[in-house]
PDB file of N, CA and C in Angstrom:
ATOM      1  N   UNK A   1       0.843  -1.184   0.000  1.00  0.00           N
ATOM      2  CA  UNK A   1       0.000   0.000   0.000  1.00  0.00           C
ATOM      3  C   UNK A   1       0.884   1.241   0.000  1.00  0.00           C
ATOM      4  N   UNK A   2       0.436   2.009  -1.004  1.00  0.00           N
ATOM      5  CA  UNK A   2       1.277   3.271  -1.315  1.00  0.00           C
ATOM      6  C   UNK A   2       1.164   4.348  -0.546  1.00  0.00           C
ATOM      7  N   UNK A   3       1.749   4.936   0.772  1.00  0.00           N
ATOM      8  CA  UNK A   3       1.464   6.019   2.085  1.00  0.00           C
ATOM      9  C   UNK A   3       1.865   7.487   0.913  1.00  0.00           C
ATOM     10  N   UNK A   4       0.434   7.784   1.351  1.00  0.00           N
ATOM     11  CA  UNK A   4      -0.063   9.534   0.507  1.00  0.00           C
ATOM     12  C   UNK A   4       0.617  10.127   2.055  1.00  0.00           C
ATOM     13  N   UNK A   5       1.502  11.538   1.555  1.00  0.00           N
ATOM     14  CA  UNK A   5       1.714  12.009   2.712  1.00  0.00           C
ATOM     15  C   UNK A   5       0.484  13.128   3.269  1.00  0.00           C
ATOM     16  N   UNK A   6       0.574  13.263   4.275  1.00  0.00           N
ATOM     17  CA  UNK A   6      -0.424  13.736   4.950  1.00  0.00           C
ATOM     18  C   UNK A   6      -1.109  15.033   4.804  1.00  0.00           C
ATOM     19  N   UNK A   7       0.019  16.178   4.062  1.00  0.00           N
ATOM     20  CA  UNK A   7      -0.468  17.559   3.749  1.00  0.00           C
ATOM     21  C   UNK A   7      -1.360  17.120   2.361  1.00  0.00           C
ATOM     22  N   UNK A   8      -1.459  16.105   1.738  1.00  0.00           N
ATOM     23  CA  UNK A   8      -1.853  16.024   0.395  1.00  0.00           C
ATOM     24  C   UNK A   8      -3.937  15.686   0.844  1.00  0.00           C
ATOM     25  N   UNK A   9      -3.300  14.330   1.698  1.00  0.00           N
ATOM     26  CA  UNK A   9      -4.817  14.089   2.546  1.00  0.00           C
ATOM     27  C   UNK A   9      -5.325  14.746   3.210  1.00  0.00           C
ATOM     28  N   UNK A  10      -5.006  16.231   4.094  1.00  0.00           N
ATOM     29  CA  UNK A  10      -5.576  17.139   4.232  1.00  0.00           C
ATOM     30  C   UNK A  10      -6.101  18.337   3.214  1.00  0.00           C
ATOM     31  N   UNK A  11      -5.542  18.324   1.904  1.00  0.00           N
ATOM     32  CA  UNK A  11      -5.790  19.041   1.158  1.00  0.00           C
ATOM     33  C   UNK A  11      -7.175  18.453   0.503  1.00  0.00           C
ATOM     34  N   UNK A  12      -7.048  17.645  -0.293  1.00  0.00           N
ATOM     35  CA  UNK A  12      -7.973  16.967  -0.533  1.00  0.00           C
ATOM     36  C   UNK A  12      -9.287  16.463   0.468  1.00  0.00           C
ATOM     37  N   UNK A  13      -9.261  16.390   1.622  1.00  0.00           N
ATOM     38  CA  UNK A  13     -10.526  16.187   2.838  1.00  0.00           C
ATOM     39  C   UNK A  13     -11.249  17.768   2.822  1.00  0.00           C
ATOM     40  N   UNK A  14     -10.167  18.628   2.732  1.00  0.00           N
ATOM     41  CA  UNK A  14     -10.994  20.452   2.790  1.00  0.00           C
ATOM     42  C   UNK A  14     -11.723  20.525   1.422  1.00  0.00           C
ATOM     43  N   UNK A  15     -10.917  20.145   0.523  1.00  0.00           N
ATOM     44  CA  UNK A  15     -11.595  20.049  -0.979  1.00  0.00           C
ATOM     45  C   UNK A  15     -12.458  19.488  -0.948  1.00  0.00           C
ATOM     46  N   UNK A  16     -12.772  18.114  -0.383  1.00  0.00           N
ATOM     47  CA  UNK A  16     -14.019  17.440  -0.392  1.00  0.00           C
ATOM     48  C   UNK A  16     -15.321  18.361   0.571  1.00  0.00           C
ATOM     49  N   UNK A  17     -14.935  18.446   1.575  1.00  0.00           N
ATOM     50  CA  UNK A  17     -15.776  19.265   2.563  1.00  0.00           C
ATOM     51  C   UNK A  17     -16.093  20.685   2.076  1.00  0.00           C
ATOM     52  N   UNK A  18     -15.510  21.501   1.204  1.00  0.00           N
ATOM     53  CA  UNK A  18     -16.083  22.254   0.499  1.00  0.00           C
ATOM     54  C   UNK A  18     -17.202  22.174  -0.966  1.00  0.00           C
ATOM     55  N   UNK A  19     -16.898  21.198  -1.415  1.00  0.00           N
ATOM     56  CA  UNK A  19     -17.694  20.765  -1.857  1.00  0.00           C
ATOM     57  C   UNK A  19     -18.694  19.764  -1.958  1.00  0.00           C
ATOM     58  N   UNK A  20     -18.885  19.317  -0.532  1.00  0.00           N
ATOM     59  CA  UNK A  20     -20.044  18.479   0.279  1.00  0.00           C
ATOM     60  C   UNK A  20     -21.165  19.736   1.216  1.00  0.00           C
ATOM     61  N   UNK A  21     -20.337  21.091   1.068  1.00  0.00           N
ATOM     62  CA  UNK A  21     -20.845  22.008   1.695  1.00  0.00           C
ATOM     63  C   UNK A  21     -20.236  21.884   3.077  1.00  0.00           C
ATOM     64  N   UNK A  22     -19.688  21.379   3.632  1.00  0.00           N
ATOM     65  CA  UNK A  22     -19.534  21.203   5.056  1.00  0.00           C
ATOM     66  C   UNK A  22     -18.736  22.123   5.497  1.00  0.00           C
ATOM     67  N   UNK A  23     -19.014  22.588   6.423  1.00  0.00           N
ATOM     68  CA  UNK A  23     -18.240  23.845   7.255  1.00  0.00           C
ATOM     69  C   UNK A  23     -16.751  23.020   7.605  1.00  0.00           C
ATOM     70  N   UNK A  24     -15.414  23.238   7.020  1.00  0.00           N
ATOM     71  CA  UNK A  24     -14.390  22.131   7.712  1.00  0.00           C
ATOM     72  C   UNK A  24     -13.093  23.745   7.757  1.00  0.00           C
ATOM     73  N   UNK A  25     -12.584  24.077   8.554  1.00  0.00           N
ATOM     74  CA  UNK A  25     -11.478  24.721   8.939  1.00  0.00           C
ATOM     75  C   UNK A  25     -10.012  24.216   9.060  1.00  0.00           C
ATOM     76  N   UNK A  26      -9.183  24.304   8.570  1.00  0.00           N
ATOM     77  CA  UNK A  26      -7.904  23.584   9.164  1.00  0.00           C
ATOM     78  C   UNK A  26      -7.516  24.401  10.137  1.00  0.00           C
ATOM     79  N   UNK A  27      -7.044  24.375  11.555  1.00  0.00           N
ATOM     80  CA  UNK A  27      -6.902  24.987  12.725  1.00  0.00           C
ATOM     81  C   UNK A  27      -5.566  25.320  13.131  1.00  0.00           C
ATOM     82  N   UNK A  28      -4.679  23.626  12.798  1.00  0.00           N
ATOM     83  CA  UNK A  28      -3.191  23.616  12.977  1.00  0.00           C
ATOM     84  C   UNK A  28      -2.456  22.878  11.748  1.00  0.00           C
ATOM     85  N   UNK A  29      -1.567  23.792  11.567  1.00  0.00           N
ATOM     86  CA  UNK A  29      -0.843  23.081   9.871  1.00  0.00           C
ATOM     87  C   UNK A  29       0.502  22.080  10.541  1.00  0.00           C
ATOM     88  N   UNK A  30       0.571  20.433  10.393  1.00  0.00           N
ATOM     89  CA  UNK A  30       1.385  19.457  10.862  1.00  0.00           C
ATOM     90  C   UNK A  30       2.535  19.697  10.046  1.00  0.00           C
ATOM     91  N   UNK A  31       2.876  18.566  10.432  1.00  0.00           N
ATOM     92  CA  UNK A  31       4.080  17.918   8.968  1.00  0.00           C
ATOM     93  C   UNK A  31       3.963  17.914   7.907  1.00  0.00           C
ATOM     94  N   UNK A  32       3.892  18.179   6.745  1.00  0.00           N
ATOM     95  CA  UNK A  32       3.016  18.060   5.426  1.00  0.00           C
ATOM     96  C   UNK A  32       3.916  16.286   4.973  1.00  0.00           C
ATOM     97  N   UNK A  33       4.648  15.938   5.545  1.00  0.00           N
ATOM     98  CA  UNK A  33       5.056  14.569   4.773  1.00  0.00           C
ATOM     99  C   UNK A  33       4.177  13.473   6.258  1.00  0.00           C
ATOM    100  N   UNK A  34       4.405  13.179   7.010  1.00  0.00           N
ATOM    101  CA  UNK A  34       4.145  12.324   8.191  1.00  0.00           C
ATOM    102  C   UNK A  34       3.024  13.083   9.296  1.00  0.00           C
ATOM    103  N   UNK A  35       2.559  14.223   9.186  1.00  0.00           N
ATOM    104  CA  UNK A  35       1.622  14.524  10.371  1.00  0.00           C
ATOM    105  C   UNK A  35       0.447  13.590  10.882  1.00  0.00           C
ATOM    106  N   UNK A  36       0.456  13.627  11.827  1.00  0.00           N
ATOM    107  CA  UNK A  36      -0.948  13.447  12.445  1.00  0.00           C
ATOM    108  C   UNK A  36      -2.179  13.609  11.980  1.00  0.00           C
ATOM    109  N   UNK A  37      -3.358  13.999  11.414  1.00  0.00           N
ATOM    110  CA  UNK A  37      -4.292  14.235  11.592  1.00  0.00           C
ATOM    111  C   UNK A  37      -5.500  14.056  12.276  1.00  0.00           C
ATOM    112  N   UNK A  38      -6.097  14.999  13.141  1.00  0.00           N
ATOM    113  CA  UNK A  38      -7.214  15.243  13.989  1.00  0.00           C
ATOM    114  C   UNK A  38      -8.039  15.584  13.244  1.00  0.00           C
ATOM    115  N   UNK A  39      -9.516  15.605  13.725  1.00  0.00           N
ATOM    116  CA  UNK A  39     -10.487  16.128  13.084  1.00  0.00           C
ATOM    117  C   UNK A  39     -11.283  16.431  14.524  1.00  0.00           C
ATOM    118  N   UNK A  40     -11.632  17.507  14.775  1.00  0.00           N
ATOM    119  CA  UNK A  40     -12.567  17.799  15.949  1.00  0.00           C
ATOM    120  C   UNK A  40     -14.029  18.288  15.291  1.00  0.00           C
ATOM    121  N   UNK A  41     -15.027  17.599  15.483  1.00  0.00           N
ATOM    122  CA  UNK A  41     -16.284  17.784  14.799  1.00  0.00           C
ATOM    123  C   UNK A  41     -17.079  18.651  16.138  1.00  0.00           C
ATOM    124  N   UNK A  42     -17.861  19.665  15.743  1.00  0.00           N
ATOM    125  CA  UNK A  42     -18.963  19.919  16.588  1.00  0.00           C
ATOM    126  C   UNK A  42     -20.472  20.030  15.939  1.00  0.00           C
ATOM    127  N   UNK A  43     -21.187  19.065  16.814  1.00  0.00           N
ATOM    128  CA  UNK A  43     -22.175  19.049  16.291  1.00  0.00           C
ATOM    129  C   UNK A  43     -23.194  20.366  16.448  1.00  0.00           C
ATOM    130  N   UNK A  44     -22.828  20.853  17.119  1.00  0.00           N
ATOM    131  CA  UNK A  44     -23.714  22.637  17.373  1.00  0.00           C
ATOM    132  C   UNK A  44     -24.924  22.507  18.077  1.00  0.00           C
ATOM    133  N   UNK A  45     -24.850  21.426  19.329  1.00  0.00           N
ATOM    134  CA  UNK A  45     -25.810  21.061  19.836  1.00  0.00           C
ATOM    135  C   UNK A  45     -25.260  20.884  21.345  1.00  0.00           C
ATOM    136  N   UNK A  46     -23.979  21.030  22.123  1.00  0.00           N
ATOM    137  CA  UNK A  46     -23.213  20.843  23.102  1.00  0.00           C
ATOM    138  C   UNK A  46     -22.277  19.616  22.532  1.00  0.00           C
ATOM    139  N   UNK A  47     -22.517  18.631  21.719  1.00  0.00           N
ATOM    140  CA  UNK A  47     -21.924  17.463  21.559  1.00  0.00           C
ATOM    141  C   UNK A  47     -20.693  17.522  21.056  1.00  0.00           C
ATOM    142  N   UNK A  48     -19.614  17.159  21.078  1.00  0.00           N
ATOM    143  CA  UNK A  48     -18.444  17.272  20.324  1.00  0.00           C
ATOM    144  C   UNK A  48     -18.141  15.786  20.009  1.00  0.00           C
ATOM    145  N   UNK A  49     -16.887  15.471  18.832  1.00  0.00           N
ATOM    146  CA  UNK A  49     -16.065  14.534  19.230  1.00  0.00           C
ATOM    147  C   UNK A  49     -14.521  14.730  18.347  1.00  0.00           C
ATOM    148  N   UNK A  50     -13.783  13.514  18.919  1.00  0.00           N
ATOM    149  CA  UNK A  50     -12.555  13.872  18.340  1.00  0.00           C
ATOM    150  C   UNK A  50     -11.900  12.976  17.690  1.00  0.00           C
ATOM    151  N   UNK A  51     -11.434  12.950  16.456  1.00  0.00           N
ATOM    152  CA  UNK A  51     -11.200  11.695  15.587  1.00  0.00           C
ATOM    153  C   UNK A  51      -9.544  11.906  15.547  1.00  0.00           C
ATOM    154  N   UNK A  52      -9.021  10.507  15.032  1.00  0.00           N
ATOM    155  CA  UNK A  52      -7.856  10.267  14.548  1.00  0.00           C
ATOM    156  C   UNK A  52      -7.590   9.225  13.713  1.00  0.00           C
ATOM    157  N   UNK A  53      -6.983   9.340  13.143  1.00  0.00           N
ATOM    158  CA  UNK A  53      -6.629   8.511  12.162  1.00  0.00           C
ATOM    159  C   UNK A  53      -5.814   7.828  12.463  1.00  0.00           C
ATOM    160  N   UNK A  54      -5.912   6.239  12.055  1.00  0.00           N
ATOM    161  CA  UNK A  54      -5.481   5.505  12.664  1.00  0.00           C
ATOM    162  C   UNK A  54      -5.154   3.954  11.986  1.00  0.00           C
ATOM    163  N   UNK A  55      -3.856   3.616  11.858  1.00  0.00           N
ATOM    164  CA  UNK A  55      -3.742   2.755  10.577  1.00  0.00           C
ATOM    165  C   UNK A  55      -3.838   0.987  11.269  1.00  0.00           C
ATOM    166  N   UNK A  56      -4.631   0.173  10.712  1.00  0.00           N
ATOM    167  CA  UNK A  56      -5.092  -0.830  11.115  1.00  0.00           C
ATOM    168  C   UNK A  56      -3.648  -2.057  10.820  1.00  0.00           C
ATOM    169  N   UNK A  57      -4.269  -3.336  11.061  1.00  0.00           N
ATOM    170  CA  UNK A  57      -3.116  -4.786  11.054  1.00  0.00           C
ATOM    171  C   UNK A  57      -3.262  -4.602   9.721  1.00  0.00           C
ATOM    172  N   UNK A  58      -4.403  -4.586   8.809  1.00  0.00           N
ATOM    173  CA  UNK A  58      -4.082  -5.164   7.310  1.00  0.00           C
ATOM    174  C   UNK A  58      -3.774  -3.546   6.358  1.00  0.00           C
ATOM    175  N   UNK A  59      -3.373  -2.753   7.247  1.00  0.00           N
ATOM    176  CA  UNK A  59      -2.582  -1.627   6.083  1.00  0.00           C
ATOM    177  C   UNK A  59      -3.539  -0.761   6.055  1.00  0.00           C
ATOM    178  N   UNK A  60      -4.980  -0.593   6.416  1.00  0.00           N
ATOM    179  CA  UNK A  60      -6.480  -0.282   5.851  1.00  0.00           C
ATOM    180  C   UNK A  60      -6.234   1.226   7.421  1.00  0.00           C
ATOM    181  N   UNK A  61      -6.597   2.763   6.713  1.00  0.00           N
ATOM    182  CA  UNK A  61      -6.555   3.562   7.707  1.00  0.00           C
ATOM    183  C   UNK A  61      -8.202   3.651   7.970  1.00  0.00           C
ATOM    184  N   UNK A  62      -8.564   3.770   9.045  1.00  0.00           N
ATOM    185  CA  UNK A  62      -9.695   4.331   9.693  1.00  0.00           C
ATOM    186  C   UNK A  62     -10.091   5.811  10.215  1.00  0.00           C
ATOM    187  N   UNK A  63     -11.226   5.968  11.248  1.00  0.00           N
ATOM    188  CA  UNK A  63     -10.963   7.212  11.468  1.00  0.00           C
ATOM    189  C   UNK A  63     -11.789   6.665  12.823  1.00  0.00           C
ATOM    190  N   UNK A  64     -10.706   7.205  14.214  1.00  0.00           N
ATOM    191  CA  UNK A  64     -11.538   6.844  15.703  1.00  0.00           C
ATOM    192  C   UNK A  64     -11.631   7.716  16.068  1.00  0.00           C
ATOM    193  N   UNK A  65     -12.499   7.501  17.031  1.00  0.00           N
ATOM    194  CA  UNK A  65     -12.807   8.863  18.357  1.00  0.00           C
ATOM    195  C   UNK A  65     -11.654   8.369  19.338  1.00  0.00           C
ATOM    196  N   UNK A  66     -10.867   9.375  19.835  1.00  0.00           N
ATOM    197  CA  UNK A  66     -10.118   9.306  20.713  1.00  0.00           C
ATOM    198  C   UNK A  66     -10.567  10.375  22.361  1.00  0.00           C
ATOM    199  N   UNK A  67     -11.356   9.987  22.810  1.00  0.00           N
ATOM    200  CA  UNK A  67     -12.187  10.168  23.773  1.00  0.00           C
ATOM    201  C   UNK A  67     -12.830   8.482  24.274  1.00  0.00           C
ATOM    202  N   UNK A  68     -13.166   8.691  25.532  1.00  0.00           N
ATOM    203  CA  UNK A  68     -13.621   7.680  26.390  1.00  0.00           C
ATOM    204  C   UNK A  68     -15.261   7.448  25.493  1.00  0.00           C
ATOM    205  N   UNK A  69     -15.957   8.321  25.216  1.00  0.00           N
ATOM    206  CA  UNK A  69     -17.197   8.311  24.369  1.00  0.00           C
ATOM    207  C   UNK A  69     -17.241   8.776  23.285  1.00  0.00           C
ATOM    208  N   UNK A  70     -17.951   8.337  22.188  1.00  0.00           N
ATOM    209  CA  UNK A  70     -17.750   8.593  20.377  1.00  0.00           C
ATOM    210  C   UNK A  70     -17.995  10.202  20.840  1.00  0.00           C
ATOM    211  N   UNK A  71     -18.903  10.834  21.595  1.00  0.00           N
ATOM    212  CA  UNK A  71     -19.691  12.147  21.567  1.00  0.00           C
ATOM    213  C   UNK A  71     -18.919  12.689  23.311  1.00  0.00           C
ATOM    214  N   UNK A  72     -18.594  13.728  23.117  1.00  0.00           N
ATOM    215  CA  UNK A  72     -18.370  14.473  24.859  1.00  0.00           C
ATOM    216  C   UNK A  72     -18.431  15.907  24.313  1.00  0.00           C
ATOM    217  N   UNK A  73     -18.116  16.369  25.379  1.00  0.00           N
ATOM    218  CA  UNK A  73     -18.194  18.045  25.265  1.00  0.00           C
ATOM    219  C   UNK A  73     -17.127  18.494  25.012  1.00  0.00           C
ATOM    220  N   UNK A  74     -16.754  19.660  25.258  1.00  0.00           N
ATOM    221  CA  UNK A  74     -15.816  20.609  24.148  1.00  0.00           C
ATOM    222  C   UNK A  74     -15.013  20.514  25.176  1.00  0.00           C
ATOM    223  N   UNK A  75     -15.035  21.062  26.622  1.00  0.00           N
ATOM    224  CA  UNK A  75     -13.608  21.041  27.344  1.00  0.00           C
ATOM    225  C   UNK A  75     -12.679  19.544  27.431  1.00  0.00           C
ATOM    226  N   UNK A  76     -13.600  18.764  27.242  1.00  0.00           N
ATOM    227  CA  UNK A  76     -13.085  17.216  26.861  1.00  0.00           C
ATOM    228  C   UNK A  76     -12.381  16.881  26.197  1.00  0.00           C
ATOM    229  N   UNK A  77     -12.561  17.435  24.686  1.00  0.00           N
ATOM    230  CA  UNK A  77     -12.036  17.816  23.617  1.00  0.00           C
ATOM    231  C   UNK A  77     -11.000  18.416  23.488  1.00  0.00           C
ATOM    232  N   UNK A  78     -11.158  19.295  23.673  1.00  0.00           N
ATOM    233  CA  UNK A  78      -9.981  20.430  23.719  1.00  0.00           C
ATOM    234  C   UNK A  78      -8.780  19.986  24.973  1.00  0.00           C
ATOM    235  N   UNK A  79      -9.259  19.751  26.337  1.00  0.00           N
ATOM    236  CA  UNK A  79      -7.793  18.613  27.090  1.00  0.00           C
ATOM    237  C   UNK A  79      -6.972  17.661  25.647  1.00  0.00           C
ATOM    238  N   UNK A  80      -7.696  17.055  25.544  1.00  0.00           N
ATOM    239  CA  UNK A  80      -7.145  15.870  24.391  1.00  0.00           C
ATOM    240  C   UNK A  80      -6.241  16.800  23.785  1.00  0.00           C
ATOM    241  N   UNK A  81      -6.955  17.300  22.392  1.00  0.00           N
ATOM    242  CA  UNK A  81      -5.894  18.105  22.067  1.00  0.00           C
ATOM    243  C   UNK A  81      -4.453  18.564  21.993  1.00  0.00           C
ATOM    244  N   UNK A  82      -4.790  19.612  23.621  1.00  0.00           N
ATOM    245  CA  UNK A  82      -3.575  19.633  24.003  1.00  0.00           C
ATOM    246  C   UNK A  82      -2.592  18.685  24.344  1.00  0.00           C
ATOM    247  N   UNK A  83      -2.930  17.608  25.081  1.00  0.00           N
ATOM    248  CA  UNK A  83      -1.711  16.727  25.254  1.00  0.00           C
ATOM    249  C   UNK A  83      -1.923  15.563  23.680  1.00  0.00           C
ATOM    250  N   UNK A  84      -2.201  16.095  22.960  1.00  0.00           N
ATOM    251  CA  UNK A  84      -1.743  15.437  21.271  1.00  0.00           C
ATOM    252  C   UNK A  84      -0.912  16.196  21.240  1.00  0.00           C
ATOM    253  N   UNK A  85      -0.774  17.633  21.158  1.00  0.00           N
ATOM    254  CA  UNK A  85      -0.293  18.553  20.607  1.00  0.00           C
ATOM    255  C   UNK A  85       0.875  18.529  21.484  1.00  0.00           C
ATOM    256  N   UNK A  86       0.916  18.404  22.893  1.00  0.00           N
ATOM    257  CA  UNK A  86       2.184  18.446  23.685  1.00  0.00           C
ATOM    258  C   UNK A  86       3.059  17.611  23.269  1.00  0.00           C
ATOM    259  N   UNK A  87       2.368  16.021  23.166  1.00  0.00           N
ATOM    260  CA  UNK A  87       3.349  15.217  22.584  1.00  0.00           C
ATOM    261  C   UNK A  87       3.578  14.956  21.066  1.00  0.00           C
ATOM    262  N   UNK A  88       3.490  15.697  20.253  1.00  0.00           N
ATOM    263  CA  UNK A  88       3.663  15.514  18.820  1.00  0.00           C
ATOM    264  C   UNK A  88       3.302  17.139  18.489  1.00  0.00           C
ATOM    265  N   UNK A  89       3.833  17.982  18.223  1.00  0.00           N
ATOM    266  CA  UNK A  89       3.972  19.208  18.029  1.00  0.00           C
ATOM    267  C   UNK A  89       3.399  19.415  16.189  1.00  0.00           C
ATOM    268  N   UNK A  90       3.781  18.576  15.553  1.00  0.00           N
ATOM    269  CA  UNK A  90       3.427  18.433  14.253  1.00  0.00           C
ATOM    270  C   UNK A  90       2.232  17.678  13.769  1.00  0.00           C
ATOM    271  N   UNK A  91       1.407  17.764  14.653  1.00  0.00           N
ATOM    272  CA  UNK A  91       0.084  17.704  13.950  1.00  0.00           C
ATOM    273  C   UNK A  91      -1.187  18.458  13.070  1.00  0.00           C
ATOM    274  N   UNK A  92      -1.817  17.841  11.992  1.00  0.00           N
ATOM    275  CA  UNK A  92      -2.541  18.674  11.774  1.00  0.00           C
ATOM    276  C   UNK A  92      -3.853  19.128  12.402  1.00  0.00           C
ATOM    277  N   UNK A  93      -4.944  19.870  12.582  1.00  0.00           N
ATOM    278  CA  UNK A  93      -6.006  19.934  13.369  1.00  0.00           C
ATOM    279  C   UNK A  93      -6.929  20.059  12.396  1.00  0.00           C
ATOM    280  N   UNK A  94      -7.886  19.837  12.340  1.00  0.00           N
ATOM    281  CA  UNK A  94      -9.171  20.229  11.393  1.00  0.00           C
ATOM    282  C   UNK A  94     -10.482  20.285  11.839  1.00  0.00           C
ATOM    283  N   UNK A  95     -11.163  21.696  12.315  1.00  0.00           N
ATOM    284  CA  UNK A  95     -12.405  22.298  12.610  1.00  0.00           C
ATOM    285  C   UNK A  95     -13.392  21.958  11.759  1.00  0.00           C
ATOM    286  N   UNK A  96     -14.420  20.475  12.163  1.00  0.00           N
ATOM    287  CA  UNK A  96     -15.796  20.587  11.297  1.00  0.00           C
ATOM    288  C   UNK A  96     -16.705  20.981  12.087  1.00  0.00           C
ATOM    289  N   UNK A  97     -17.731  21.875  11.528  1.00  0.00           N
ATOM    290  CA  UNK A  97     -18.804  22.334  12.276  1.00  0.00           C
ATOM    291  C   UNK A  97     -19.766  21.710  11.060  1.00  0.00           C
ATOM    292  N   UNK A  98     -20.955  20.898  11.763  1.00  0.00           N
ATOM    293  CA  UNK A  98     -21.836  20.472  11.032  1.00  0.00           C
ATOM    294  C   UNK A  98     -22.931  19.430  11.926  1.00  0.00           C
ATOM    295  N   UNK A  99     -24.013  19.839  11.940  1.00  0.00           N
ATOM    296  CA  UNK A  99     -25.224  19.535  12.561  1.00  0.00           C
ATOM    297  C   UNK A  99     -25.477  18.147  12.419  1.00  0.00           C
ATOM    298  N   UNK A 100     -24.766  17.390  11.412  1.00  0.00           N
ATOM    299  CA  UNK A 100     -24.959  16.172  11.536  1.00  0.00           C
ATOM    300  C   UNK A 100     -24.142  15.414  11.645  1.00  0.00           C
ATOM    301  N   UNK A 101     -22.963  15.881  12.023  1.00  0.00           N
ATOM    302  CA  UNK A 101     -21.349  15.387  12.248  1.00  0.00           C
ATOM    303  C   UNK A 101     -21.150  14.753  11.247  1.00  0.00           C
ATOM    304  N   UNK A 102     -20.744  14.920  10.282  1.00  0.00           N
ATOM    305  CA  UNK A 102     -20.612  14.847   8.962  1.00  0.00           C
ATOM    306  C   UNK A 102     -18.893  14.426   9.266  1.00  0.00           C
ATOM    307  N   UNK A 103     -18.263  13.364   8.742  1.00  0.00           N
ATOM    308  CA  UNK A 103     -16.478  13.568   8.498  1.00  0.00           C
ATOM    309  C   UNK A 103     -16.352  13.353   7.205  1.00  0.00           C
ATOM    310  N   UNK A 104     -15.856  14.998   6.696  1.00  0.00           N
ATOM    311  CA  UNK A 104     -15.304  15.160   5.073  1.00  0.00           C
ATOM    312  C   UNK A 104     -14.217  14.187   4.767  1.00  0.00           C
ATOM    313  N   UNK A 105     -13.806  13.771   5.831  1.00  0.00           N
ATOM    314  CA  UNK A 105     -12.518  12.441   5.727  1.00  0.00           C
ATOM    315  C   UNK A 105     -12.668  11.512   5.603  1.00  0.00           C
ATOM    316  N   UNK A 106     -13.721  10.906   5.956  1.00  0.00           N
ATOM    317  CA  UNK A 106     -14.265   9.387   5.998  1.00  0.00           C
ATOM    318  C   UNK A 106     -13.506   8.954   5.041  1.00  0.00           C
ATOM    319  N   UNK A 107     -13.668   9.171   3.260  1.00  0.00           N
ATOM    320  CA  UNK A 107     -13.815   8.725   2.097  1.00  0.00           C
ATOM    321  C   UNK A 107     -12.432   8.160   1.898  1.00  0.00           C
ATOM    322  N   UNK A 108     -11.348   9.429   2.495  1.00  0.00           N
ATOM    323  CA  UNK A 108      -9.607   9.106   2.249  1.00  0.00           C
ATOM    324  C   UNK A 108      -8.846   8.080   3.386  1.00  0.00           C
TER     325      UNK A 108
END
């Protein structure tokens, strides 16, 4: 399996989310070859959650909530975050706002 570096898969997830309509922000610019990517969704209802990407046994990437529950609140959220960000300084971040928690990433 051929590893797309990561500024390319963030480019392309905003491209998609702009043209899915979805409200998607990039927040923090990573590594553009190896970063991280986050996705912090808010559903605009108190609910938040926080995804990562995350590469499986058979090569196949996913996308998890990295929170104790798929859904928590924003100060929940935002702790996480920071200690991603403490320990890996080169990550990317990406702001979706969308009422139906929509992930413009799913697809990549």
């Amino acid at each position: 399996m051929t590893r797309v570096k990561s500024g390319i898969t963030v480019s392309a997830g905003l491209r998609h989310a702009s043209n899915a309509m979805i409200e998607c922000v990039l927040v923090r610019r990573g590594d553009a070859d190896a970063g991280a990517i986050f996705i912090h969704i808010d559903l605009l209802d108190g609910r938040h959650q926080l995804l990562g990407r995350v590469l499986d046994f058979a090569g196949q990437y996913s996308w998890q909530p990295l929170t104790k529950e798929a859904f928590t609140d924003q100060a929940t959220v935002e702790a996480r975050i920071a200690a991603e960000t403490a320990a890996d300084p080169d990550i990317f971040l990406i702001a979706v706002t969308d009422a139906r928690g929509r992930n413009p990433f799913a697809s990549l």
